[in-house]
Structures are given as structure tokens and as C-alpha cells.
PDB file of N, CA and C in Angstrom:
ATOM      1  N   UNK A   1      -3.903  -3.037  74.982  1.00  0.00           N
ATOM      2  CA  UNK A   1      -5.141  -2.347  74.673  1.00  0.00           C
ATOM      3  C   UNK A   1      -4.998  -0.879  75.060  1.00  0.00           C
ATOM      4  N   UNK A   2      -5.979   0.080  73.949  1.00  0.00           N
ATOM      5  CA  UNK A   2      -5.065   1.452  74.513  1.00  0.00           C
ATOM      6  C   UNK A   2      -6.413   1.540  75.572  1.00  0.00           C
ATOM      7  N   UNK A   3      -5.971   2.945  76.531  1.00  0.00           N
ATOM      8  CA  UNK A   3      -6.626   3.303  77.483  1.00  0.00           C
ATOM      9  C   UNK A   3      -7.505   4.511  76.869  1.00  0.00           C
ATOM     10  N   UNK A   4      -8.834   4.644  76.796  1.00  0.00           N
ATOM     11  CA  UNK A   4      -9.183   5.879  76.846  1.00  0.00           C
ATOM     12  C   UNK A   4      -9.677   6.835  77.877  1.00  0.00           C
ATOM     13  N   UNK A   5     -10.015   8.088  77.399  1.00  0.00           N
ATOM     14  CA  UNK A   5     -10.252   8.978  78.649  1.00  0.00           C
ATOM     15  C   UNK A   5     -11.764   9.645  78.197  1.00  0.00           C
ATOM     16  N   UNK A   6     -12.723   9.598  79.045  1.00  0.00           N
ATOM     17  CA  UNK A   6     -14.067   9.773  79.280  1.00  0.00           C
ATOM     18  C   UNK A   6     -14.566  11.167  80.202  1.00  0.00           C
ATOM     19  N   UNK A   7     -15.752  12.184  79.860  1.00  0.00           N
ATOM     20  CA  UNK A   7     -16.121  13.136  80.422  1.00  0.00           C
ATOM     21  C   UNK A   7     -17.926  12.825  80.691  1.00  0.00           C
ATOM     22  N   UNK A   8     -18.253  12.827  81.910  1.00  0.00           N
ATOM     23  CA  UNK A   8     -19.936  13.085  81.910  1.00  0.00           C
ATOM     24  C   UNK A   8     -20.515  14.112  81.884  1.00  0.00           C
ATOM     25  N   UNK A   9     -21.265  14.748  80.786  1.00  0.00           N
ATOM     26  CA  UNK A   9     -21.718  15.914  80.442  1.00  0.00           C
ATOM     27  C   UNK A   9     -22.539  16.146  81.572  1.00  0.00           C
ATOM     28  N   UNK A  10     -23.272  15.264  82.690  1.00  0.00           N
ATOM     29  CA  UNK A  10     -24.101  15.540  83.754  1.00  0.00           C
ATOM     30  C   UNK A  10     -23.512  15.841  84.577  1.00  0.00           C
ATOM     31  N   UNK A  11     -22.589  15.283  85.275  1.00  0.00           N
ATOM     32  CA  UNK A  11     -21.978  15.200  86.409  1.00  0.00           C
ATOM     33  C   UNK A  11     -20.720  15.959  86.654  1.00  0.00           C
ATOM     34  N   UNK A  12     -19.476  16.158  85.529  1.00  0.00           N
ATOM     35  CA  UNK A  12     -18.626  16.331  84.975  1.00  0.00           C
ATOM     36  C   UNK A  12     -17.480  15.454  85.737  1.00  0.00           C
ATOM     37  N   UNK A  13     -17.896  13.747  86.126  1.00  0.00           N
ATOM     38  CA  UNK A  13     -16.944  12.800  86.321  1.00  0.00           C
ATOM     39  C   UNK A  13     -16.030  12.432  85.233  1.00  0.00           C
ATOM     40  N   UNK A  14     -14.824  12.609  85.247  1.00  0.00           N
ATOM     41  CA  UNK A  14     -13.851  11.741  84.385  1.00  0.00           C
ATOM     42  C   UNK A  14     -13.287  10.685  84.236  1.00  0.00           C
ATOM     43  N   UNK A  15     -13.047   9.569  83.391  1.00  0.00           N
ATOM     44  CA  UNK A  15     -13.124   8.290  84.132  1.00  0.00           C
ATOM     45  C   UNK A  15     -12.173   7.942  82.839  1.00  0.00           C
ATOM     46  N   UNK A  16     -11.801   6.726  82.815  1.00  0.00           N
ATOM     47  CA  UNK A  16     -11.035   6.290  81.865  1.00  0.00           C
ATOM     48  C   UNK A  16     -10.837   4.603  81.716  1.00  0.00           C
ATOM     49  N   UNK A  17     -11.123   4.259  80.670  1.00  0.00           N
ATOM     50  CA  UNK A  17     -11.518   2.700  80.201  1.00  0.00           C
ATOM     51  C   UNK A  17     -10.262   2.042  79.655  1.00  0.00           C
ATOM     52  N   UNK A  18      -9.885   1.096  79.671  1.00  0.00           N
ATOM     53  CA  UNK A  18      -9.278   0.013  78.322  1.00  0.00           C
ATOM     54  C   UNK A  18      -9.949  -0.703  78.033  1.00  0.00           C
ATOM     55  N   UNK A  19     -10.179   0.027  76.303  1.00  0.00           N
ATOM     56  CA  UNK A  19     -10.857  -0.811  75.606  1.00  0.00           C
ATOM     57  C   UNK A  19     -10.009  -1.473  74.123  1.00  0.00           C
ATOM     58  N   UNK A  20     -10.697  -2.388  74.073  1.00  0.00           N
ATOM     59  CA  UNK A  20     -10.016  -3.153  72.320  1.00  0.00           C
ATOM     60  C   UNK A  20     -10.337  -1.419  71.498  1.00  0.00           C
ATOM     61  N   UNK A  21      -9.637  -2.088  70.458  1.00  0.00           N
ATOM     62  CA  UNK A  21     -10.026  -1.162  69.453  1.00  0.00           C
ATOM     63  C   UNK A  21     -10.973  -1.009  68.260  1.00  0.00           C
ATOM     64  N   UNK A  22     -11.779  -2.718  68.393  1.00  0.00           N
ATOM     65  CA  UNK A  22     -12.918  -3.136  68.006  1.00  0.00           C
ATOM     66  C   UNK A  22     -14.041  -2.567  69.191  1.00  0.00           C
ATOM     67  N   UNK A  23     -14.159  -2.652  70.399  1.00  0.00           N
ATOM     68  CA  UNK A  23     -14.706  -2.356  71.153  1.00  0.00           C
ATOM     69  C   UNK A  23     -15.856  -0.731  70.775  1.00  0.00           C
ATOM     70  N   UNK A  24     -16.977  -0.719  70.848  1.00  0.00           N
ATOM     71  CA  UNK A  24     -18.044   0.296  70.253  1.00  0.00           C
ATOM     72  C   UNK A  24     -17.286   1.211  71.623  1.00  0.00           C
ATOM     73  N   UNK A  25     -17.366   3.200  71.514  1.00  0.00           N
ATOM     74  CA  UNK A  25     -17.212   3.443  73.170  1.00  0.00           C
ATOM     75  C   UNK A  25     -18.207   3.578  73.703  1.00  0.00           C
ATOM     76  N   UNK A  26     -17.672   4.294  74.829  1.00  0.00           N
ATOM     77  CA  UNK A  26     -18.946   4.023  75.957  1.00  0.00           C
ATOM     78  C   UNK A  26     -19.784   5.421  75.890  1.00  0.00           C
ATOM     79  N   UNK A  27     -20.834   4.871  76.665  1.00  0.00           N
ATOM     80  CA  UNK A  27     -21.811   5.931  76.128  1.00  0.00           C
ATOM     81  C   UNK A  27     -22.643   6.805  77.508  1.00  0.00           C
ATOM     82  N   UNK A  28     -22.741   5.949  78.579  1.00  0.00           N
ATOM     83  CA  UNK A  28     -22.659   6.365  80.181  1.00  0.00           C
ATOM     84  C   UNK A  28     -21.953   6.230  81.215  1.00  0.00           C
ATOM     85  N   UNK A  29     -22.191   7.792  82.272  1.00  0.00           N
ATOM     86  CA  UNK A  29     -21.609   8.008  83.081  1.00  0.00           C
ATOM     87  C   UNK A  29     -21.583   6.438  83.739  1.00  0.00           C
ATOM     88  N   UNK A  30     -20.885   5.894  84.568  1.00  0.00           N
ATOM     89  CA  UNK A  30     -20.817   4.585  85.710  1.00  0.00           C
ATOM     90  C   UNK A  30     -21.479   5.486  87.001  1.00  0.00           C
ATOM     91  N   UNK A  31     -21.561   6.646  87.270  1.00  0.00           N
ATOM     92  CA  UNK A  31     -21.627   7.233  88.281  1.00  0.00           C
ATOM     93  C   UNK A  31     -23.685   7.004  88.121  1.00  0.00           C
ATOM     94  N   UNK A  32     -23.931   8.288  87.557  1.00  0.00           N
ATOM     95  CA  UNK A  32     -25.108   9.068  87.285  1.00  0.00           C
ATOM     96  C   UNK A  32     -25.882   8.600  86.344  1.00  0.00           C
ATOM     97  N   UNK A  33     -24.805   7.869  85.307  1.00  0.00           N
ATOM     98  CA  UNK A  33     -25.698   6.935  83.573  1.00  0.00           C
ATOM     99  C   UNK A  33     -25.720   8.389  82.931  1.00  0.00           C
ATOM    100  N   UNK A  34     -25.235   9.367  82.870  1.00  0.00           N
ATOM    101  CA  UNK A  34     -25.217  10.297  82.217  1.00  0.00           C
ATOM    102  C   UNK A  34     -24.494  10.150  80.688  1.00  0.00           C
ATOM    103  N   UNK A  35     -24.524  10.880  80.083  1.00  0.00           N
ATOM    104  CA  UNK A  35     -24.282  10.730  78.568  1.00  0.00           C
ATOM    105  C   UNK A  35     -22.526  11.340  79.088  1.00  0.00           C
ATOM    106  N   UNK A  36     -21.802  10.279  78.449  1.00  0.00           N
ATOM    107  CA  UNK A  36     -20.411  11.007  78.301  1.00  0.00           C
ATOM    108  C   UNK A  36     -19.539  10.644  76.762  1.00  0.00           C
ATOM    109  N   UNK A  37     -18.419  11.941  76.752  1.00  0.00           N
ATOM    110  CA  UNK A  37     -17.869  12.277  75.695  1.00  0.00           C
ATOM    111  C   UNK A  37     -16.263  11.930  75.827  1.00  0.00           C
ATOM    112  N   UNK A  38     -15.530  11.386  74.759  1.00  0.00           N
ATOM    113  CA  UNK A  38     -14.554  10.632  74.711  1.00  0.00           C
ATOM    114  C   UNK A  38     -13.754  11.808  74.638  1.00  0.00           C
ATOM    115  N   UNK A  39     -12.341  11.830  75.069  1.00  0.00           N
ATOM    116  CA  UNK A  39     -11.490  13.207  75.727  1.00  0.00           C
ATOM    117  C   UNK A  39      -9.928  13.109  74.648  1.00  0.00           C
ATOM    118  N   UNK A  40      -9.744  13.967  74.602  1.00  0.00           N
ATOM    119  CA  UNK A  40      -8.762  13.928  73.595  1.00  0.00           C
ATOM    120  C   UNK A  40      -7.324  14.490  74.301  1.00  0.00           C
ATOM    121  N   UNK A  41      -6.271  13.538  74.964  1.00  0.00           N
ATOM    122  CA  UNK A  41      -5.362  13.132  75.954  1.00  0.00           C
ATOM    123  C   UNK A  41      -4.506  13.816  74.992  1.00  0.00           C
ATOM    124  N   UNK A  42      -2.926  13.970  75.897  1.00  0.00           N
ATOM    125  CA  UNK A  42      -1.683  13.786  75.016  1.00  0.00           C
ATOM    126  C   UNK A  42      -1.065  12.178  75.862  1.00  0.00           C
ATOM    127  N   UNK A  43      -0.504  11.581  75.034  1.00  0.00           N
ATOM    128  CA  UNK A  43       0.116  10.390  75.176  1.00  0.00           C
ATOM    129  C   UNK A  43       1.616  10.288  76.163  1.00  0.00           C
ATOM    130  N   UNK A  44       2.354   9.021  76.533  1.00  0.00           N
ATOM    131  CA  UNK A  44       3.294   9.527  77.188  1.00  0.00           C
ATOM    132  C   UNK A  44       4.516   8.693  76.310  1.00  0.00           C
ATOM    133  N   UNK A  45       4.462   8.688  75.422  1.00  0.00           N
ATOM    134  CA  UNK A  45       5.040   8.681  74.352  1.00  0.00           C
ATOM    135  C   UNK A  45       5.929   9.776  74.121  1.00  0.00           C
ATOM    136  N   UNK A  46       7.283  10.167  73.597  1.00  0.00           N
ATOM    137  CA  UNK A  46       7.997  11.005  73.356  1.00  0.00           C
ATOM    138  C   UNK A  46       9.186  10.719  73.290  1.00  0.00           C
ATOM    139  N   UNK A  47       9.720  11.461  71.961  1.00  0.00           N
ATOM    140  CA  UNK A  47      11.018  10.865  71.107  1.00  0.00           C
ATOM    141  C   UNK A  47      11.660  12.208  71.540  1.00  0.00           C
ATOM    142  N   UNK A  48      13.636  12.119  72.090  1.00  0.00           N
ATOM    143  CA  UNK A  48      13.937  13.109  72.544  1.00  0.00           C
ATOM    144  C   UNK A  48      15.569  13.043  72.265  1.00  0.00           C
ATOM    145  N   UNK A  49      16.000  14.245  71.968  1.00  0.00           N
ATOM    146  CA  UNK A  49      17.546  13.757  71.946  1.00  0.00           C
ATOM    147  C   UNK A  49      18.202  13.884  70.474  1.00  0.00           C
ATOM    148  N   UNK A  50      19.008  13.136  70.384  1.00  0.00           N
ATOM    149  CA  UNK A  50      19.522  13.313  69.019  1.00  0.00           C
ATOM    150  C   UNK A  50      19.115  12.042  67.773  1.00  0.00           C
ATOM    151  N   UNK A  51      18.355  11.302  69.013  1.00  0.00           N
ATOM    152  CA  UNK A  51      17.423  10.063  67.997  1.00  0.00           C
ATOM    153  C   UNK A  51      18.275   8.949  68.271  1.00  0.00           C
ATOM    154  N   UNK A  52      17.850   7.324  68.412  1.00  0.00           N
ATOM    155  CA  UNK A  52      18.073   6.455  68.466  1.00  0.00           C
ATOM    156  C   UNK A  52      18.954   5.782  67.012  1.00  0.00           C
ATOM    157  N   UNK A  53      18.306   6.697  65.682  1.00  0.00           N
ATOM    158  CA  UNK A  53      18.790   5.794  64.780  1.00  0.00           C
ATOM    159  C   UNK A  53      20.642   7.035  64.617  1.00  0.00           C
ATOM    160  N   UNK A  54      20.773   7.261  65.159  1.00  0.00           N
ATOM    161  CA  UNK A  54      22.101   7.980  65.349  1.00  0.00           C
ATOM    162  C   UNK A  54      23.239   7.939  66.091  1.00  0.00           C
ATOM    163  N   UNK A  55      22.665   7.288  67.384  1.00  0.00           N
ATOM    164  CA  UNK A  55      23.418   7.107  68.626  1.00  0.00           C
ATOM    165  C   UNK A  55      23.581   5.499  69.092  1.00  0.00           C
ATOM    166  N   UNK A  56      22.514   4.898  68.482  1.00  0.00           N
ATOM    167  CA  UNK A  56      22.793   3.548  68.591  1.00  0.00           C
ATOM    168  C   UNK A  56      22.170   2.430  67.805  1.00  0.00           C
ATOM    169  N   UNK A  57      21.869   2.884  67.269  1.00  0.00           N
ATOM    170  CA  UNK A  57      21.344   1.818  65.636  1.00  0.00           C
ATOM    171  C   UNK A  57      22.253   2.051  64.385  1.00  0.00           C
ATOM    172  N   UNK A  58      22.773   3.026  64.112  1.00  0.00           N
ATOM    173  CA  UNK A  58      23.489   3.169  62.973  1.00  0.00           C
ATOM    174  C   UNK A  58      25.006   2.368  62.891  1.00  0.00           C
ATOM    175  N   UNK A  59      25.112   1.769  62.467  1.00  0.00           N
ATOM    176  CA  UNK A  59      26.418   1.352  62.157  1.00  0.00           C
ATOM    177  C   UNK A  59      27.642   2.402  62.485  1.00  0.00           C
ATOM    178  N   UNK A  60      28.897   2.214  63.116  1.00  0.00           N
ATOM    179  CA  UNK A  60      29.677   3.119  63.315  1.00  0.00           C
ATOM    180  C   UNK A  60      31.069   2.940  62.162  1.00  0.00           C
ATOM    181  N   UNK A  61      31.158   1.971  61.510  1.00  0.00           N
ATOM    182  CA  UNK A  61      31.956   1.872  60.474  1.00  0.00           C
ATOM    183  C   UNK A  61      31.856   1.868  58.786  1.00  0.00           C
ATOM    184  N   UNK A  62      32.429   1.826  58.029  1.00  0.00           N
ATOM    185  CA  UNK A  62      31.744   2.855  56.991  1.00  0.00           C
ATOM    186  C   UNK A  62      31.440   0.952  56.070  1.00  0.00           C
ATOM    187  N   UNK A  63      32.281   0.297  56.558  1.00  0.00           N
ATOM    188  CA  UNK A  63      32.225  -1.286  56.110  1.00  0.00           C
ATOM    189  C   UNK A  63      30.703  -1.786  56.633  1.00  0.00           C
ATOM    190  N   UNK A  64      29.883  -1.286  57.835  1.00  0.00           N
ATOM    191  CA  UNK A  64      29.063  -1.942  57.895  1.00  0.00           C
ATOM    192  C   UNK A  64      27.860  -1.046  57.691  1.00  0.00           C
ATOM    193  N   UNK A  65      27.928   0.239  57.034  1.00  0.00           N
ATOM    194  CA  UNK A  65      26.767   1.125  56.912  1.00  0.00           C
ATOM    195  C   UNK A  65      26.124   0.179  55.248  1.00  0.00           C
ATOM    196  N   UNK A  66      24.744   0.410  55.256  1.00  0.00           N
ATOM    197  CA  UNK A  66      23.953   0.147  54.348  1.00  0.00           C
ATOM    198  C   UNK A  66      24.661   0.947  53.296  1.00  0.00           C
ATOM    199  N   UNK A  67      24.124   0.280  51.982  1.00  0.00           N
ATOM    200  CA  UNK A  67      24.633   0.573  50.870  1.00  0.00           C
ATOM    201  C   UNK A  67      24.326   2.273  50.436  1.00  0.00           C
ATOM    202  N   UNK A  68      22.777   1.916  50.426  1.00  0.00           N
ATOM    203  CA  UNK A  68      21.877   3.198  49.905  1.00  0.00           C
ATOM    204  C   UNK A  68      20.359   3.294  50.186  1.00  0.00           C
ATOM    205  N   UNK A  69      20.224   4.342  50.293  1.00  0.00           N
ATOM    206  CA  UNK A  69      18.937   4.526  50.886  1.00  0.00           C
ATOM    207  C   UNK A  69      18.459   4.974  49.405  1.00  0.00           C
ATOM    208  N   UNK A  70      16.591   5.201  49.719  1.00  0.00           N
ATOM    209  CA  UNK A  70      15.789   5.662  48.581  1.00  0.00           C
ATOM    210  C   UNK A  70      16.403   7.196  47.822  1.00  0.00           C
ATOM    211  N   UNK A  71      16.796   8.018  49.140  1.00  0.00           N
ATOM    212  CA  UNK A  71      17.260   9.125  48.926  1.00  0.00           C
ATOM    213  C   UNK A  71      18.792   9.449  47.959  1.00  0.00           C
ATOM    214  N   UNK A  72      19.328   8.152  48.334  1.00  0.00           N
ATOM    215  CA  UNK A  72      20.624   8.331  47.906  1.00  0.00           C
ATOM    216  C   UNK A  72      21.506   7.892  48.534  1.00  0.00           C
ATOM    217  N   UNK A  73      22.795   8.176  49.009  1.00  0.00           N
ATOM    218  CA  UNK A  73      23.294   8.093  50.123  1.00  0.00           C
ATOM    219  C   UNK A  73      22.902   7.178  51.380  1.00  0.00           C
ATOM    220  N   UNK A  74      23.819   6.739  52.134  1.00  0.00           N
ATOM    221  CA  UNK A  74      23.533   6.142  53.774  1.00  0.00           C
ATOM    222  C   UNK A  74      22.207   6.719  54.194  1.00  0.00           C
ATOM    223  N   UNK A  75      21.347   5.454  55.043  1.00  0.00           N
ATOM    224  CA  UNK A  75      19.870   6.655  55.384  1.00  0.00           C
ATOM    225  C   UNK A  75      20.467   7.171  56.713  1.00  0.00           C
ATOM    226  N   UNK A  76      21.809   6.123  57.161  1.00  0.00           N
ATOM    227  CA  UNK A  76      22.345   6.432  58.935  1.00  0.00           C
ATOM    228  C   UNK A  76      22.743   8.082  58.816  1.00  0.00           C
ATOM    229  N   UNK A  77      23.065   8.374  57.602  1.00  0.00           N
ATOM    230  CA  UNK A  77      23.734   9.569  58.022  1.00  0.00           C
ATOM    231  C   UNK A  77      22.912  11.290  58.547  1.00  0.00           C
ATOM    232  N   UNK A  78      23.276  11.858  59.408  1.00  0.00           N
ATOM    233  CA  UNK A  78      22.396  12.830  59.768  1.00  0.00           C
ATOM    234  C   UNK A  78      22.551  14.409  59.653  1.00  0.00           C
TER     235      UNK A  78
END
């Protein structure tokens, strides 16, 4: 379930929920019951390097690379 992140426009408590993604959000502070606003995070997610499909997903022999990609050519190749 993802986590979100919460602001109380009264109080200015920050708080942060896991909710479904069916789940309506929330709408008061837990502190004060104040009206709060859903916060717009960066994630800790992050792709780095020369990429996974290069260094260790791609086939290293030319016998076991895929035929053809949409593009043309191997999609392994970079």
C-alpha cells in the first residue's frame, strides 16, 4: 500500500498515512481536526548507472540475444 504524506492548514502538523488506493483521503488534522492537504513527496525509487537491462539482463552472446525488437535490431543493444 503506498504511503502518503499529509499537511494541517491549522496547525501546520505533517503526518503521513498508508492508505489503499481505493481508500477516499483524509480530510483532518489527528492533532487539532483541522482541514489538511495531501503533499506532493519525491519517492525513493531511482534508476542509476548504466541500467540493468545492459549489465545484467541482456544476453552476452550473440546466439542467445533476441531476434528483433519493434525498432529493428537487438532491443539489448545500447
Amino acid at each position: 500500500m503506498p504511503l502518503y504524506e499529509y499537511r494541517c492548514s491549522q496547525c501546520d502538523h505533517q503526518f503521513e498515512l498508508r492508505q489503499k488506493f481505493s481508500d477516499p483521503p483524509a480530510t483532518e488534522c489527528p492533532l487539532c481536526k483541522g482541514s489538511v492537504e495531501k503533499q506532493i513527496s519525491s519517492t525513493s525509487f531511482s534508476l542509476k548507472g548504466g541500467g540493468w537491462y545492459a549489465q545484467g539482463y541482456c544476453p552476452k552472446t550473440e546466439a542467445a540475444k533476441p531476434a528483433a525488437c519493434a525498432a529493428g535490431g537487438c532491443c539489448c543493444e545500447a
